[in-house]
C-alpha atoms as a PDB file:
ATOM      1  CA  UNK A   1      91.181 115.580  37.696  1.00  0.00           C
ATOM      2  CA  UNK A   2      94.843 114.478  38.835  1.00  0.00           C
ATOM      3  CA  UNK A   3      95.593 118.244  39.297  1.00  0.00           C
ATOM      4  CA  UNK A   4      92.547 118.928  41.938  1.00  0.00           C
ATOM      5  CA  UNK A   5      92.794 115.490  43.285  1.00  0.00           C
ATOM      6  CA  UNK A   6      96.131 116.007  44.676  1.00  0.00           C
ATOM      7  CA  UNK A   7      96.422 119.374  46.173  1.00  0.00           C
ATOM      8  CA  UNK A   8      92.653 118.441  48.792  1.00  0.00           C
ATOM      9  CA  UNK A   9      94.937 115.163  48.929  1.00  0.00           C
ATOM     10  CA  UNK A  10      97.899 116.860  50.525  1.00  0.00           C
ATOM     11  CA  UNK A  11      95.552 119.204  52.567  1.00  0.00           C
ATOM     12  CA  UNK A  12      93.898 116.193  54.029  1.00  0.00           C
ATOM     13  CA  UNK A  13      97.541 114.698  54.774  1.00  0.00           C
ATOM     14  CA  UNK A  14      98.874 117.744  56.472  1.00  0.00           C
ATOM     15  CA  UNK A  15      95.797 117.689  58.241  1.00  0.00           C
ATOM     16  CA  UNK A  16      96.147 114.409  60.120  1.00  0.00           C
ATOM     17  CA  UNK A  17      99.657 115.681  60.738  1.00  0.00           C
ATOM     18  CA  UNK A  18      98.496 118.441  63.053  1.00  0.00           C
ATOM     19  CA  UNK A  19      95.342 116.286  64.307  1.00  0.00           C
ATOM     20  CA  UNK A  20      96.720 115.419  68.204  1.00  0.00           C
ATOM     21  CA  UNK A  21      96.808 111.661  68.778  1.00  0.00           C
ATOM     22  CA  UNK A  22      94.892 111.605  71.884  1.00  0.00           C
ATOM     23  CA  UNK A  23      96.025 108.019  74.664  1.00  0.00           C
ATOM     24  CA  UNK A  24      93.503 105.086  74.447  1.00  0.00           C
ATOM     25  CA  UNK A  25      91.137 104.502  76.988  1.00  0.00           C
ATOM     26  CA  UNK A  26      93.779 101.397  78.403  1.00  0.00           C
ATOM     27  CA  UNK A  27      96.261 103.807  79.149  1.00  0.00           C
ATOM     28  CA  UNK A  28      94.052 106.550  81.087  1.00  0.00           C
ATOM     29  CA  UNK A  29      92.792 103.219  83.147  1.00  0.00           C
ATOM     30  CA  UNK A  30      96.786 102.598  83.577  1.00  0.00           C
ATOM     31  CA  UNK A  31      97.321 105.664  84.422  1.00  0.00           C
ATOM     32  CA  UNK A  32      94.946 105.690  86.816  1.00  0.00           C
ATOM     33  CA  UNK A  33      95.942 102.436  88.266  1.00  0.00           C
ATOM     34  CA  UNK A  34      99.148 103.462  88.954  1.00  0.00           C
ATOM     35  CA  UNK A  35      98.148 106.848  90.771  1.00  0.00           C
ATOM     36  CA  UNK A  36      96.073 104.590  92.900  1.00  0.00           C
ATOM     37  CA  UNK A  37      98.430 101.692  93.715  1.00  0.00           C
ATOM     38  CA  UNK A  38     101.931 102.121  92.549  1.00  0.00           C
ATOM     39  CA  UNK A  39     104.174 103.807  94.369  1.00  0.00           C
ATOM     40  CA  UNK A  40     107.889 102.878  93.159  1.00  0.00           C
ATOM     41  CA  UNK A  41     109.897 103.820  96.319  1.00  0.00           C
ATOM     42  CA  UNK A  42     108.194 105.386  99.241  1.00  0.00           C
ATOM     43  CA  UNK A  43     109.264 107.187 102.183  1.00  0.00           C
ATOM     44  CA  UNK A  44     108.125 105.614 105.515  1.00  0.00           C
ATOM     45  CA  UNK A  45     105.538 103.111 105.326  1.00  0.00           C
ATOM     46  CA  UNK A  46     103.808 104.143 108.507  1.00  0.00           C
ATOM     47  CA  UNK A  47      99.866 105.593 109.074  1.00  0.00           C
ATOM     48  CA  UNK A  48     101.667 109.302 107.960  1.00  0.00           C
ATOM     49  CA  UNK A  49     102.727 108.044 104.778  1.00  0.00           C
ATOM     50  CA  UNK A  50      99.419 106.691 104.354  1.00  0.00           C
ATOM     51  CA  UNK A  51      97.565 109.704 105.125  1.00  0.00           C
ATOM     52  CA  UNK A  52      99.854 112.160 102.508  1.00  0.00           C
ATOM     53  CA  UNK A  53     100.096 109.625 100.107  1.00  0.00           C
ATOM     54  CA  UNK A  54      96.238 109.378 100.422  1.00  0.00           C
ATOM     55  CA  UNK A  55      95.562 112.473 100.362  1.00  0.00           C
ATOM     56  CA  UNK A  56      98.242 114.002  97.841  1.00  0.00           C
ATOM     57  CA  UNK A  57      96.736 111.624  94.956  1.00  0.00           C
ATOM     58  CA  UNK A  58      92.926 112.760  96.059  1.00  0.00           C
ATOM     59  CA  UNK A  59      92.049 109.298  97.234  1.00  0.00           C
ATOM     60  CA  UNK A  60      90.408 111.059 100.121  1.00  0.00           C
ATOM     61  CA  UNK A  61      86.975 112.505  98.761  1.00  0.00           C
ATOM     62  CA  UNK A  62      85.523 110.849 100.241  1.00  0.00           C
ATOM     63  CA  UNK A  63      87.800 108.542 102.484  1.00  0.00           C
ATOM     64  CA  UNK A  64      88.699 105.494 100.766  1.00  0.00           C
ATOM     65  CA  UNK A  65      88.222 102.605 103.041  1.00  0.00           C
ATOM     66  CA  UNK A  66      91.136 100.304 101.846  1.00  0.00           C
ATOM     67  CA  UNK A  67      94.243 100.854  99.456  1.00  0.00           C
ATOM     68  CA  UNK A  68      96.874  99.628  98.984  1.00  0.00           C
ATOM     69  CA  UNK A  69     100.203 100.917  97.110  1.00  0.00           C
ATOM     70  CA  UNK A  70     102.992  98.739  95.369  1.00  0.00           C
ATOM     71  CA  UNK A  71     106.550  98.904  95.670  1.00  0.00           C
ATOM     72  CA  UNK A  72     108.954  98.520  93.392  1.00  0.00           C
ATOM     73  CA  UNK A  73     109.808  98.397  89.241  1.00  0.00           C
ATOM     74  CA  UNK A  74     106.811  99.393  87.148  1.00  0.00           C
ATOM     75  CA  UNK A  75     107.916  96.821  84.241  1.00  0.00           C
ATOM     76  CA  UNK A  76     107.616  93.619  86.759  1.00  0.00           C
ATOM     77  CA  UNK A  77     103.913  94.524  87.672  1.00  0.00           C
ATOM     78  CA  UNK A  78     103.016  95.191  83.918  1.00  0.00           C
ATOM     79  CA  UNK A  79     105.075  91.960  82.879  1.00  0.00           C
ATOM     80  CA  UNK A  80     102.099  90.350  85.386  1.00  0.00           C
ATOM     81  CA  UNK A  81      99.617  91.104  82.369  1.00  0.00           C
ATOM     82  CA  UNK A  82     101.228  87.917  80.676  1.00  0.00           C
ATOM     83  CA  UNK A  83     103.739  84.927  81.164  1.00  0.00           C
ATOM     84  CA  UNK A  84     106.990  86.668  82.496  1.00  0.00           C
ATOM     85  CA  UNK A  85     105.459  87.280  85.414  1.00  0.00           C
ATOM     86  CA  UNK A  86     102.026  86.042  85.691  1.00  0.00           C
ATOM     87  CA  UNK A  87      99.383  83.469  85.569  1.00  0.00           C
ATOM     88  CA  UNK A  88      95.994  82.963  84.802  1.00  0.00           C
ATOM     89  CA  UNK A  89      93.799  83.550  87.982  1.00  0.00           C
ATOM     90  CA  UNK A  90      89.802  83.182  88.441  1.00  0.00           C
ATOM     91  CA  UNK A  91      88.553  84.562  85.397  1.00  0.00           C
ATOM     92  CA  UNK A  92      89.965  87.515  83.789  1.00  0.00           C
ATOM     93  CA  UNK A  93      92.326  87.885  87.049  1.00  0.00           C
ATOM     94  CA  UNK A  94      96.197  86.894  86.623  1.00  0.00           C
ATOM     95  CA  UNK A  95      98.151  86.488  89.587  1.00  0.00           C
ATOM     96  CA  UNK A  96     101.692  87.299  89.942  1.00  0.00           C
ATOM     97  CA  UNK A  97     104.621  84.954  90.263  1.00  0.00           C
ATOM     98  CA  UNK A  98     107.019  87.087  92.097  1.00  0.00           C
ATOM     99  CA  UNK A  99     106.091  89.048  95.519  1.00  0.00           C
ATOM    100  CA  UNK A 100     105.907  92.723  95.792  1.00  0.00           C
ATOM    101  CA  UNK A 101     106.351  94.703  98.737  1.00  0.00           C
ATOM    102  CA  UNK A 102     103.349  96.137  99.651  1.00  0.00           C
ATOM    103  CA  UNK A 103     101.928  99.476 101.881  1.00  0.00           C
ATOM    104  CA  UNK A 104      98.373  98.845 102.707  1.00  0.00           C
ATOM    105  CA  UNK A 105      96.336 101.744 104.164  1.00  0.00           C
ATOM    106  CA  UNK A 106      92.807 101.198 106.240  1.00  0.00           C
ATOM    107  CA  UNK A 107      90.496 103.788 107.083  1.00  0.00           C
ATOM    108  CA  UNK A 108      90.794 103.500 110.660  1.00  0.00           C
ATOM    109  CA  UNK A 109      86.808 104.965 110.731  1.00  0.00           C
ATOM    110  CA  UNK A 110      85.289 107.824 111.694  1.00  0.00           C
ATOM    111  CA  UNK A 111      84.182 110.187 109.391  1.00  0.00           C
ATOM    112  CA  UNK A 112      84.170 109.470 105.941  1.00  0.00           C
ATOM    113  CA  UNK A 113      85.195 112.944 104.669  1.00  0.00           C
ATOM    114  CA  UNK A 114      88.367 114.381 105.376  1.00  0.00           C
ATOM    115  CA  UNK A 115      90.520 114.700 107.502  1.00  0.00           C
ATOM    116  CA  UNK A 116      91.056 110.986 107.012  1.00  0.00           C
ATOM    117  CA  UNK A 117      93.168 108.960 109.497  1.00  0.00           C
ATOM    118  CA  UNK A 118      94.805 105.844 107.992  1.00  0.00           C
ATOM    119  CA  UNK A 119      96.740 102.894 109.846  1.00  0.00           C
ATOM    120  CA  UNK A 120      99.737 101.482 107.482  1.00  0.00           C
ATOM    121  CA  UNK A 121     100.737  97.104 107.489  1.00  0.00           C
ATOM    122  CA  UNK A 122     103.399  96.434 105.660  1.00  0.00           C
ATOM    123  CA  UNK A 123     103.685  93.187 103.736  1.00  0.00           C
ATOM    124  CA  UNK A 124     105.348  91.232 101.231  1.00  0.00           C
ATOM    125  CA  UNK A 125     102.791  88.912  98.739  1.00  0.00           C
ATOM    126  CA  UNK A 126     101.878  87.708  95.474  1.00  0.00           C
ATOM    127  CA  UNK A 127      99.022  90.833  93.869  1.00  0.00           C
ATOM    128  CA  UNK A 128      96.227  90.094  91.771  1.00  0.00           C
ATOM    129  CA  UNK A 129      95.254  92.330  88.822  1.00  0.00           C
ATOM    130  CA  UNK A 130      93.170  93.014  86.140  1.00  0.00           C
ATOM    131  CA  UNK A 131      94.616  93.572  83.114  1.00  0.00           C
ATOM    132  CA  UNK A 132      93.067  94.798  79.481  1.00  0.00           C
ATOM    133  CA  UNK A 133      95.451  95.168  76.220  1.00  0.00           C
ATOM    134  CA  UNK A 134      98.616  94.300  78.396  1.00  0.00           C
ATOM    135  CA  UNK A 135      98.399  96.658  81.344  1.00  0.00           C
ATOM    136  CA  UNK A 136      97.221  96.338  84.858  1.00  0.00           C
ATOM    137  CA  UNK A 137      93.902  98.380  85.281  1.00  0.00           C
ATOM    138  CA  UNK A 138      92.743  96.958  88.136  1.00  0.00           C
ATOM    139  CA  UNK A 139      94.113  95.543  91.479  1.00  0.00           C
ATOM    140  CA  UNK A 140      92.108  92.738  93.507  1.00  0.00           C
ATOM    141  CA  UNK A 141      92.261  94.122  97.221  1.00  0.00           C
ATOM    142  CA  UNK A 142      90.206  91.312  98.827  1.00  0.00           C
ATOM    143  CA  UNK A 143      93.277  89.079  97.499  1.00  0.00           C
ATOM    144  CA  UNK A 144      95.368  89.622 100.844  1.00  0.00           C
ATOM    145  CA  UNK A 145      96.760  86.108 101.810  1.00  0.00           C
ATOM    146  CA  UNK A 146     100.688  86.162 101.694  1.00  0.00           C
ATOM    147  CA  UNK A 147     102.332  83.231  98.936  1.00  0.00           C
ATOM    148  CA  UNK A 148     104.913  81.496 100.772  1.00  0.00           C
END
């Protein structure tokens, strides 16, 4: 029984080997929050970078009314999702400590389907996030008001 035990044992082994470990749901919504909002060091931060930046990450489909990018290191906005550089904030929320520089892009109206014409304000402020497992997933855009 030993004999026949151990060579579907070492098939089943070698099997979760070659079985691909696919990423958990948290880091596709990471992902995805950082191809919306982060944008480590951008050139310009004018309505034309809005309007590539917009539309080279197909936020434009149709026009997204408001979004806004952050500038800077990756590990300071994650380090938001607990104490080194965050706080609890309404709810679920947690609110950052430090200020990030910020690109925010408006829909300056029209048409909601592309072309879309953006105006750029560039800012410094505390962000708001939602985080699950340790990651940002989510970024609170009606939290606008400058920390000073």
């Amino acid at each position: 029984m030993v004999m026949v035990l151990s060579p579907l044992f070492l098939v089943f082994i070698l099997g979760l080997g070659l079985t691909p470990v696919a990423p958990a749901q948290d880091d596709y919504r990471y992902i995805h929050f950082l191809t919306q909002h982060y944008d480590a060091k951008p050139k310009g931060r004018n309505d034309e970078y809005c309007f590539n930046t917009m539309k080279n990450r197909r936020l434009t489909r149709p026009c997204k009314d408001l979004n806004t990018f952050i500038h800077g290191n990756k590990n300071d906005i994650k380090a938001i999702c607990d104490d080194r550089n965050g706080q609890p904030y309404r709810g679920d929320l947690r609110i950052s400590k430090s200020e990030f520089q910020v690109t925010i892009c408006k829909h300056k109206g029209g048409s909601s389907r592309p072309p879309c014409r953006y105006g750029a304000t560039e800012d410094s402020r505390v962000i708001v996030v939602g985080c699950e497992n340790g990651l940002p997933v989510h970024l609170d855009e009606s939290f606008i008001t400058p920390r000073h």
